[in-house]
N, C-alpha and C. Protein backbone atom coordinates (compact mmCIF):
# COMPACT_ATOMS: atom_id res chain seq x y z
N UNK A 1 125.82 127.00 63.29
CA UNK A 1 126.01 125.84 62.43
C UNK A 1 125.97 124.59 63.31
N UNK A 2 124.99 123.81 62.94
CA UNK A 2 125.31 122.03 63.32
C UNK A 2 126.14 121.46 63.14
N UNK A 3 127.59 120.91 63.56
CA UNK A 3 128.76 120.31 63.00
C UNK A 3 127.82 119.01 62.83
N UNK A 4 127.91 118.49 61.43
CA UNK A 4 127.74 116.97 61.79
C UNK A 4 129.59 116.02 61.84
N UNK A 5 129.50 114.87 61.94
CA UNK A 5 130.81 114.29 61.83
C UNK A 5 130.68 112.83 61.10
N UNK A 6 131.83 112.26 61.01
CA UNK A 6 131.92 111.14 60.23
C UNK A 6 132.93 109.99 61.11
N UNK A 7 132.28 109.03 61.52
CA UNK A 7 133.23 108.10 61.93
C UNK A 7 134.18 107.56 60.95
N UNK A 8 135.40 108.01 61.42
CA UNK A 8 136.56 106.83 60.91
C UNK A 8 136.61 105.74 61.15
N UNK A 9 137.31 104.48 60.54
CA UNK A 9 137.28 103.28 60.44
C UNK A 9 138.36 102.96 62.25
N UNK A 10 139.00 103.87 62.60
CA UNK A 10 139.61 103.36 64.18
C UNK A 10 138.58 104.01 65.25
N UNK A 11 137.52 104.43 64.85
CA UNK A 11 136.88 104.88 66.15
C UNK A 11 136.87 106.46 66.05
N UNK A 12 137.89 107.20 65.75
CA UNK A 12 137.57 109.04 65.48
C UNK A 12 136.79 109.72 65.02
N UNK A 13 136.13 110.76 65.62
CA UNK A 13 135.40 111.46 64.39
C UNK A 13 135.71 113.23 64.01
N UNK A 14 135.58 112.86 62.93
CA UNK A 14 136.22 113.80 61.84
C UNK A 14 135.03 114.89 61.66
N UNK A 15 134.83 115.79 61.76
CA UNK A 15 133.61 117.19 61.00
C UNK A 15 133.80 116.94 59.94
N UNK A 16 132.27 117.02 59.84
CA UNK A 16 132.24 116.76 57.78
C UNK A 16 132.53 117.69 57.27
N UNK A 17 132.24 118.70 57.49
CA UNK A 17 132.71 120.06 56.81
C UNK A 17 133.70 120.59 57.40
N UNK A 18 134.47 120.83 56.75
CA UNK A 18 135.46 122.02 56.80
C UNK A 18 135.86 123.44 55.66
N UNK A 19 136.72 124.00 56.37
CA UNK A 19 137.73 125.37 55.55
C UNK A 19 138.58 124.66 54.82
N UNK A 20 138.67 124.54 53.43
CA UNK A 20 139.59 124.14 52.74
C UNK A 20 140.39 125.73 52.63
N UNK A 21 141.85 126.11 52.60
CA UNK A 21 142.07 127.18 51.94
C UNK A 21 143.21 127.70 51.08
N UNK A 22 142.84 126.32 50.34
CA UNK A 22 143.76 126.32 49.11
C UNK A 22 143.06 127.80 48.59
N UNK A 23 144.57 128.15 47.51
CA UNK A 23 144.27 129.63 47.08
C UNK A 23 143.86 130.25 48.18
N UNK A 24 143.98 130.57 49.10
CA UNK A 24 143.85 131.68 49.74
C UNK A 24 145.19 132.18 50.18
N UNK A 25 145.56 133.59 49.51
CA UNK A 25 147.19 134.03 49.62
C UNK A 25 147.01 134.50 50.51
N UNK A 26 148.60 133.78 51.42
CA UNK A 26 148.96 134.53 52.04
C UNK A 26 148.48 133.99 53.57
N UNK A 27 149.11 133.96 54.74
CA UNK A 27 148.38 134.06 55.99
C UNK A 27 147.73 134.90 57.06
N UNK A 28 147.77 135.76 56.61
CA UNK A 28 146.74 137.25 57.09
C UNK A 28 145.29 136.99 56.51
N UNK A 29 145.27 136.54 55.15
CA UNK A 29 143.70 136.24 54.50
C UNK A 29 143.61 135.10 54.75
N UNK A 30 144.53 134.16 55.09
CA UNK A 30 144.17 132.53 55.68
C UNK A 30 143.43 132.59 56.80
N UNK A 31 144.10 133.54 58.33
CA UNK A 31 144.03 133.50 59.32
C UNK A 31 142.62 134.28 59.71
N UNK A 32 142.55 135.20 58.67
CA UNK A 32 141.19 135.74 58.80
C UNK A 32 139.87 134.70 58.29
N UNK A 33 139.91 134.08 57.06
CA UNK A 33 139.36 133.21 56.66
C UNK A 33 138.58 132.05 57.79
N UNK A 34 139.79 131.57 58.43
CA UNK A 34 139.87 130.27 59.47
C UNK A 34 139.05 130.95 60.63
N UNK A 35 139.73 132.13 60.89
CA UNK A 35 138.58 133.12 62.48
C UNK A 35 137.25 132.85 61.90
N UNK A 36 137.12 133.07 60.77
CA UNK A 36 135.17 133.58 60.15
C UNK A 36 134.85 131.75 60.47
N UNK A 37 135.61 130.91 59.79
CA UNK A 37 134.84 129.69 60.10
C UNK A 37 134.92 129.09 61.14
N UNK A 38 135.76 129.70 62.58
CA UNK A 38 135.16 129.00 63.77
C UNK A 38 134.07 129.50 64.03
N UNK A 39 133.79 130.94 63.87
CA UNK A 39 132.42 132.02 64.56
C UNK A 39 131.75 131.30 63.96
N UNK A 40 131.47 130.49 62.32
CA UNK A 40 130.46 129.80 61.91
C UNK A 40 130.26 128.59 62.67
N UNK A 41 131.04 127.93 63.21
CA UNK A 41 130.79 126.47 63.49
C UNK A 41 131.51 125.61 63.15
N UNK A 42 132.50 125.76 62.31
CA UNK A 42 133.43 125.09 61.62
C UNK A 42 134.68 124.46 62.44
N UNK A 43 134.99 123.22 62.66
CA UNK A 43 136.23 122.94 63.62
C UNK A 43 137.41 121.88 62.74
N UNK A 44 137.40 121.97 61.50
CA UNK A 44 137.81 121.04 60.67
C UNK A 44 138.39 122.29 59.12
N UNK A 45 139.95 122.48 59.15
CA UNK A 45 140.35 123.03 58.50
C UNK A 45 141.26 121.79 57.20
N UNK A 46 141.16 122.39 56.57
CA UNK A 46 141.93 121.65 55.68
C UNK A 46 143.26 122.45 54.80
N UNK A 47 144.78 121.82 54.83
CA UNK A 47 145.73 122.67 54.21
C UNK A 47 146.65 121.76 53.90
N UNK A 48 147.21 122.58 53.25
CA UNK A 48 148.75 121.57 52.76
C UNK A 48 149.84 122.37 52.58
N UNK A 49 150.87 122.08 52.73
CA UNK A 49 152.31 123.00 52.75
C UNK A 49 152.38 123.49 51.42
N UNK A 50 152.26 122.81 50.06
CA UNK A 50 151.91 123.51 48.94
C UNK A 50 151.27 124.55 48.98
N UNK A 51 150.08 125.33 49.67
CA UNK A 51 149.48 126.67 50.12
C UNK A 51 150.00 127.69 50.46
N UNK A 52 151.18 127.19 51.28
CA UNK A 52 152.08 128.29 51.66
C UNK A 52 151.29 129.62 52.53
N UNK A 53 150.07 128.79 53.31
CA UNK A 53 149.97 129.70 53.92
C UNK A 53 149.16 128.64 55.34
N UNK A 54 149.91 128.16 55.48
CA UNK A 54 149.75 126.89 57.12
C UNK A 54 149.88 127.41 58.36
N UNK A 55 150.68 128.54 58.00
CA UNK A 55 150.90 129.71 59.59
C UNK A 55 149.94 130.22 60.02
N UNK A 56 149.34 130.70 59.10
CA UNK A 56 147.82 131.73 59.36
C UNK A 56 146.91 130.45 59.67
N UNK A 57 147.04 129.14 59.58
CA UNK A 57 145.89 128.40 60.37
C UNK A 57 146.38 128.23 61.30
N UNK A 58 147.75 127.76 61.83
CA UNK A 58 148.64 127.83 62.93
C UNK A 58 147.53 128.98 63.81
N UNK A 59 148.09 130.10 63.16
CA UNK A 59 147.65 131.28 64.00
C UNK A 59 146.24 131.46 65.00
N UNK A 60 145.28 131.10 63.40
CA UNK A 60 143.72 131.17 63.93
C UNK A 60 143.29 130.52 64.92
N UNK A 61 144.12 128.74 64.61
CA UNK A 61 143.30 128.27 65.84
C UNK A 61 144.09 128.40 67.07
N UNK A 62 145.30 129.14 67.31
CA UNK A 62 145.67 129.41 68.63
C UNK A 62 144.91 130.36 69.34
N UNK A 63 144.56 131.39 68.73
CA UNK A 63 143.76 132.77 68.54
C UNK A 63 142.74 132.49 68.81
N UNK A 64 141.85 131.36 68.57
CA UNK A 64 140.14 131.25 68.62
C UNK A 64 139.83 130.75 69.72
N UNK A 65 140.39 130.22 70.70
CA UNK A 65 139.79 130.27 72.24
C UNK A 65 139.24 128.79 72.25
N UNK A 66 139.40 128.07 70.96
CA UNK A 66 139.01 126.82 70.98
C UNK A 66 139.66 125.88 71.57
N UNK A 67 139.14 124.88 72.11
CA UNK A 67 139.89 123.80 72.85
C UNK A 67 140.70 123.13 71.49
N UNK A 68 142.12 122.98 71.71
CA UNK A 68 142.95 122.23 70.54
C UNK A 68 142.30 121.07 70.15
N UNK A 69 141.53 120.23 70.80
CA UNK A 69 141.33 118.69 70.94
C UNK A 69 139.79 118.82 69.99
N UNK A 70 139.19 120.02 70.05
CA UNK A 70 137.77 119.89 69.12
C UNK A 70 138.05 120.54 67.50
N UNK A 71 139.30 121.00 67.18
CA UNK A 71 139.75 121.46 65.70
C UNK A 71 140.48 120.42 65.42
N UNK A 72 140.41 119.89 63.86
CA UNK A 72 140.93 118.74 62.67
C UNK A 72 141.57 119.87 62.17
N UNK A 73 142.90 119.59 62.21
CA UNK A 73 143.84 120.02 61.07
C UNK A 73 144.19 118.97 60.02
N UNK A 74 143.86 119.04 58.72
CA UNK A 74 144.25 118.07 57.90
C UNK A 74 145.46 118.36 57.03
N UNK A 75 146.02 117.61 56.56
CA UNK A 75 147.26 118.07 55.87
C UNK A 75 147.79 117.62 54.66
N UNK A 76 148.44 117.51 53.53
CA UNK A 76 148.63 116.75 52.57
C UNK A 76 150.10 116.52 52.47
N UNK A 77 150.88 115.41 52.13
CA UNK A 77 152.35 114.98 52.07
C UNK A 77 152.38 115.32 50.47
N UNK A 78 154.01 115.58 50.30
CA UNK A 78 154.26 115.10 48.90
C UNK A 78 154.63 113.92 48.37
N UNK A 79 154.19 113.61 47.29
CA UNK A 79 154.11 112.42 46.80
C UNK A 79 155.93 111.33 47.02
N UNK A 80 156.79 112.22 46.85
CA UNK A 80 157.75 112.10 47.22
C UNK A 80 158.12 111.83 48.76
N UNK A 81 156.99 111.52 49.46
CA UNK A 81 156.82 111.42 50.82
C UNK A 81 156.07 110.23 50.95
N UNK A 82 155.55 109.60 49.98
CA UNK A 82 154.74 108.44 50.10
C UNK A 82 155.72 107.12 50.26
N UNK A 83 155.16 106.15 50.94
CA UNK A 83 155.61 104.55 51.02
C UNK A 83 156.57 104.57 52.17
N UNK A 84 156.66 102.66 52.24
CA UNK A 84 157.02 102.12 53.54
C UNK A 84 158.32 103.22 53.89
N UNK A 85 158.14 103.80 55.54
CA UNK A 85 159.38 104.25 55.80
C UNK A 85 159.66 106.16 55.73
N UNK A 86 159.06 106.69 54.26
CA UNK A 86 159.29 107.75 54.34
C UNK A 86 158.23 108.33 54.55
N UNK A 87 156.75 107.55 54.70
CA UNK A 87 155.05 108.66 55.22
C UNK A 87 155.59 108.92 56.86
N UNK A 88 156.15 107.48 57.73
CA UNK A 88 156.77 107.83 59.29
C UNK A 88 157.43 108.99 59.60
N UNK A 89 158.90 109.07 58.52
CA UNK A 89 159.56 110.16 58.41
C UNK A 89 159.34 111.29 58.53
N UNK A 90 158.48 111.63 57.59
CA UNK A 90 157.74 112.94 57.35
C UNK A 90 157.20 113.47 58.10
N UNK A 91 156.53 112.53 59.06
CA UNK A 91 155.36 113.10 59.73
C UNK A 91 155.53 114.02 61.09
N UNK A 92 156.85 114.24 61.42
CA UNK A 92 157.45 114.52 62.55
C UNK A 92 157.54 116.00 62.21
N UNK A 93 157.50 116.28 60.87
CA UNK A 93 157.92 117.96 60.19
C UNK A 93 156.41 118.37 60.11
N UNK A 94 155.64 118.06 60.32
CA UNK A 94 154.22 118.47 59.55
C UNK A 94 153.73 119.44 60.58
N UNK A 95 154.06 119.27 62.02
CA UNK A 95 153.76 120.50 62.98
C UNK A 95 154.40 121.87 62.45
N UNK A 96 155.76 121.75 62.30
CA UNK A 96 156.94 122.80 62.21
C UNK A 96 155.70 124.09 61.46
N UNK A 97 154.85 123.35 60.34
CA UNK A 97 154.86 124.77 59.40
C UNK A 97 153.20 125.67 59.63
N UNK A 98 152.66 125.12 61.10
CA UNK A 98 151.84 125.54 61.26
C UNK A 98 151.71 126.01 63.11
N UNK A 99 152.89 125.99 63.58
CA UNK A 99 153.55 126.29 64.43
C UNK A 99 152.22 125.45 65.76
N UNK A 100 151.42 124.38 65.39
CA UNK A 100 150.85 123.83 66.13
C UNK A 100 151.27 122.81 66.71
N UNK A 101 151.38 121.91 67.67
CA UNK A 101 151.36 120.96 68.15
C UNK A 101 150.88 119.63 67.77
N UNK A 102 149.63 119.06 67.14
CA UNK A 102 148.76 118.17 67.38
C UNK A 102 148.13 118.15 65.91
N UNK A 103 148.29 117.80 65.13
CA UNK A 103 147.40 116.66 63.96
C UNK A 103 147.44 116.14 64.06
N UNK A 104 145.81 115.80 63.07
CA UNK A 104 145.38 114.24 62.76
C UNK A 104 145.29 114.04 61.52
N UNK A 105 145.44 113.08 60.92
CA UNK A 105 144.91 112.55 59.81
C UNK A 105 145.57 113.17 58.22
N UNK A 106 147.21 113.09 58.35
CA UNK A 106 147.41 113.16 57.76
C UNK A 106 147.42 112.51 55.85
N UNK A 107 147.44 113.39 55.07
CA UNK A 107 146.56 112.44 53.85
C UNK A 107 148.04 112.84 52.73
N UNK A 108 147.41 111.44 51.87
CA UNK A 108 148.16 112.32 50.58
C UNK A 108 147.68 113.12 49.97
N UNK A 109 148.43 113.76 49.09
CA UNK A 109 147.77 114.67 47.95
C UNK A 109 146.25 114.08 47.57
N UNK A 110 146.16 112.72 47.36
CA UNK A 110 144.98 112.49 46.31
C UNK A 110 144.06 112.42 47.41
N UNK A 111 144.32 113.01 48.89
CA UNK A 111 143.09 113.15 49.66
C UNK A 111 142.75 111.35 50.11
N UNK A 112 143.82 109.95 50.05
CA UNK A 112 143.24 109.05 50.05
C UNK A 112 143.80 108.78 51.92
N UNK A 113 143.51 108.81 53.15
CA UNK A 113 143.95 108.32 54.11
C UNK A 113 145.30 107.32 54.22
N UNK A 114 146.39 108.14 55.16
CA UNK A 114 147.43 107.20 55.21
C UNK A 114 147.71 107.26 57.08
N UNK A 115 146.81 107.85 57.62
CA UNK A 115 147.39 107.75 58.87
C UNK A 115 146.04 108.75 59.88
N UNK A 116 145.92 107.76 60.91
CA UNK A 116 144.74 109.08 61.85
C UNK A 116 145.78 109.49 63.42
N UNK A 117 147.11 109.16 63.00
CA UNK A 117 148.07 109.25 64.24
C UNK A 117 147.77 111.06 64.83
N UNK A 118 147.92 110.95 65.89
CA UNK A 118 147.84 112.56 66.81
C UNK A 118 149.15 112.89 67.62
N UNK A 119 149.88 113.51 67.08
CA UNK A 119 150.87 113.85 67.32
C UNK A 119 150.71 114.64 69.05
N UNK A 120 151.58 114.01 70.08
CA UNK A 120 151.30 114.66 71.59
C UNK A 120 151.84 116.56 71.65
């Protein structure tokens, strides 16, 4: 697969395509899922704690031999997480449930950009 990418408005670039894997139960069929789309080419996963299955991407991309710095983990807040004060808040928990280190580009639910911060 050709990754193409997309410049963000600060300079980053994002893979246009990714693994969305909403509905996919469970993190054994997540984690398997996420393995098949690095072997494709894929470095841009997409999840949200609503999925309840963020571990199994946790997992895959520790597992895939990939450099951390070339996989997009994307993520979604709850709405109850939005505005001045509580998107900052939040954002400190968003590693915990995918036992990773390092996102970017955390979003809201409606998928609209609220942040391209990279957690060290």
């Amino acid at each position: 697969m050709n990754q193409t990418y997309v410049t963000l408005n600060d300079g980053n670039k994002i893979p246009q395509f990714g693994l969305g894997v909403y509905m996919i139960p469970g993190d054994g069929n997540t984690k398997a899922a996420c393995m098949e789309a690095f072997r494709a080419g894929y470095r841009h996963i997409d999840t949200a704690h609503a999925y309840q299955n963020e571990r199994g991407v946790g997992e895959a991309v520790k597992e895939s031999g990939i450099p951390r710095e070339e996989i997009w983990i994307t993520t979604k807040l709850w709405p109850s997480e939005y505005g001045e004060g509580k998107t900052a808040a939040a954002l400190p928990f968003l590693p915990k449930n995918t036992s990773i280190r390092r996102r970017r580009f955390p979003r809201k639910e409606w998928k609209i950009s609220i942040s391209s911060r990279t957690f060290p």
